[in-house]
Protein backbone atom coordinates (compact mmCIF):
# COMPACT_ATOMS: atom_id res chain seq x y z
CA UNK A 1 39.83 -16.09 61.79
CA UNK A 2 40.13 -18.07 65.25
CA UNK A 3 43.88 -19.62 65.19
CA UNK A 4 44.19 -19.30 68.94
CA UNK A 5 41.81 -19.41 71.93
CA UNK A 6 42.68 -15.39 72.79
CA UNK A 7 41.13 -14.90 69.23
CA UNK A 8 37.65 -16.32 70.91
CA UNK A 9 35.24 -13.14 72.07
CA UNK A 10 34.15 -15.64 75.11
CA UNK A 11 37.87 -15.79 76.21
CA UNK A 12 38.34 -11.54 76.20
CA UNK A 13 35.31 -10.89 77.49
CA UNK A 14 35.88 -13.82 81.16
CA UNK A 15 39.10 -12.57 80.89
CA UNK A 16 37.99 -8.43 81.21
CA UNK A 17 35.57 -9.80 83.96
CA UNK A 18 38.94 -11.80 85.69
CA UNK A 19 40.65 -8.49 86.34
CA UNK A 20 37.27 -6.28 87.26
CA UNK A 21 37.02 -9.23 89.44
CA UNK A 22 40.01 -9.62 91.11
CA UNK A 23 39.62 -5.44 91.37
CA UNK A 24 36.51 -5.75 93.53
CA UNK A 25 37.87 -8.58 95.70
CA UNK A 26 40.28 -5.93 96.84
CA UNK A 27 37.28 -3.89 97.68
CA UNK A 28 36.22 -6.88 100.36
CA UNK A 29 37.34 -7.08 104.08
CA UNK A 30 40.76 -8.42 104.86
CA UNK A 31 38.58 -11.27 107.17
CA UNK A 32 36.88 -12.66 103.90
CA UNK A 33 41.08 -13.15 102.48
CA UNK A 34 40.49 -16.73 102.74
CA UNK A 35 36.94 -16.87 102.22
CA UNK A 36 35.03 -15.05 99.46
CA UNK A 37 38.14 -13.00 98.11
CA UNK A 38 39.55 -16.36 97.20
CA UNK A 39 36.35 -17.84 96.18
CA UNK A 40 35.71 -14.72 93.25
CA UNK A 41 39.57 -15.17 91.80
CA UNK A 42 39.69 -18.28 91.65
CA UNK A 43 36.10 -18.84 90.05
CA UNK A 44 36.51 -15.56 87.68
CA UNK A 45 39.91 -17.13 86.25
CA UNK A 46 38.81 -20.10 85.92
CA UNK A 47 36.70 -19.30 83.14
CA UNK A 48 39.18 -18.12 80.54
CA UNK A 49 41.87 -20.80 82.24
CA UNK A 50 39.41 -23.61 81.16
CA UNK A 51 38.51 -22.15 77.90
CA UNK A 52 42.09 -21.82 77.23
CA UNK A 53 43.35 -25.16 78.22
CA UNK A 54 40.35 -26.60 76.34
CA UNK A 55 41.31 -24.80 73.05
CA UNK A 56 44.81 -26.43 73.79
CA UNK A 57 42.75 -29.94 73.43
CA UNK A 58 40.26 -29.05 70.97
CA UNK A 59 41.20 -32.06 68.47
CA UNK A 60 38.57 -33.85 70.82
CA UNK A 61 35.66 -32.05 70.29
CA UNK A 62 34.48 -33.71 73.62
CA UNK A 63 37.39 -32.86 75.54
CA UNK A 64 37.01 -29.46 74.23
CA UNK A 65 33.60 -29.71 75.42
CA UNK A 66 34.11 -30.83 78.87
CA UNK A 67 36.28 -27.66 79.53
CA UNK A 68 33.74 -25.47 77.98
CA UNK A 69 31.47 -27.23 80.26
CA UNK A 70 33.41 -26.24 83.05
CA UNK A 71 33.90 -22.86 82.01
CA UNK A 72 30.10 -22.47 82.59
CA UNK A 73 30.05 -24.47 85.60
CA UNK A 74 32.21 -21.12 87.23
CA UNK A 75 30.21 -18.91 85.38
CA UNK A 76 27.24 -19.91 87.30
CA UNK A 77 29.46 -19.79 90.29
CA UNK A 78 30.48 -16.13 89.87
CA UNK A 79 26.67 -15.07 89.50
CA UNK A 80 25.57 -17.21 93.05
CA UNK A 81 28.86 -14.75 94.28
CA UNK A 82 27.57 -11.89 92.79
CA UNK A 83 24.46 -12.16 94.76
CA UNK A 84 26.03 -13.63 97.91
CA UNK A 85 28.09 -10.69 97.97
CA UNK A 86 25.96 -8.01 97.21
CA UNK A 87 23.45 -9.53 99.85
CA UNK A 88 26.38 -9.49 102.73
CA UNK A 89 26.73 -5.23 101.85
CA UNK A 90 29.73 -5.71 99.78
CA UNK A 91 28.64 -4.95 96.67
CA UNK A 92 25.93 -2.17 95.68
CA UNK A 93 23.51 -2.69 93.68
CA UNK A 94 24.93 -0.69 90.49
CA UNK A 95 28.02 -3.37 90.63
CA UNK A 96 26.29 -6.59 91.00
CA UNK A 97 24.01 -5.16 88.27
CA UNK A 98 26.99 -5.10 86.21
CA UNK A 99 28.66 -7.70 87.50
CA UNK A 100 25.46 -10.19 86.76
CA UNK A 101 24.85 -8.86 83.17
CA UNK A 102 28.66 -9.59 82.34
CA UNK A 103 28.26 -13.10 83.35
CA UNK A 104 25.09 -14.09 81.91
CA UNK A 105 26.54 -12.59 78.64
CA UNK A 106 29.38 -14.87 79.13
CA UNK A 107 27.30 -17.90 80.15
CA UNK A 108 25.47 -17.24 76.72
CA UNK A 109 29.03 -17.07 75.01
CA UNK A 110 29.96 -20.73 76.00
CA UNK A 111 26.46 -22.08 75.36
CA UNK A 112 26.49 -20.87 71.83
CA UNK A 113 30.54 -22.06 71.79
CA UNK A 114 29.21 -25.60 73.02
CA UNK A 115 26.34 -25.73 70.57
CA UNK A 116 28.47 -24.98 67.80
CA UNK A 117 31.37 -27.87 68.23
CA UNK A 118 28.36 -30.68 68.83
């Protein structure tokens, strides 16, 4: 029974990818501090920060929407990063393998989440 938004499998599983995010943006040079180290947080946590705040609002099923909406919108973000990062030598190609799958799972999450409050 969902009677919170941490009881939603989409909000665990961005959340688990937040922190092994923000754990490999420690792994990137201090110079990128500002740059893509900033970039992955804040994208990562904004996934389970939207779904949560959305949850928070869900007695309009269109405002719930719009936040789920977002939620994917960083989703997508984090794979471009993914790629951006692994292609810059960051990231080998184990991690972004990982990395990828995780969000494309999570994308599929909030599709079927959307779907299912039209």
């Amino acid at each position: 029974m969902i009677r919170n938004y941490d009881d939603l499998d989409v909000y665990k599983k961005s959340y688990e990818a937040a922190l092994e995010a923000y754990t490999l943006s420690k792994k990137l040079p201090k110079e990128e501090a500002y740059g893509l180290t900033s970039q992955v947080r804040r994208a990562s946590l904004s996934i389970p920060l939207n779904i949560a705040e959305g949850y928070g609002k869900r007695e309009s099923i269109a405002e719930f929407k719009r936040y789920l909406y977002m939620a994917k919108g960083s989703c997508d973000e984090m794979k471009v990063l993914a790629d951006f990062i692994k292609d810059l030598g960051y990231l080998d190609g184990g991690e972004h393998e990982v990395m990828k799958t995780t969000y494309d799972e999570i994308g599929k999450m909030l599709h079927g989440l959307i779907k299912h409050w039209k």
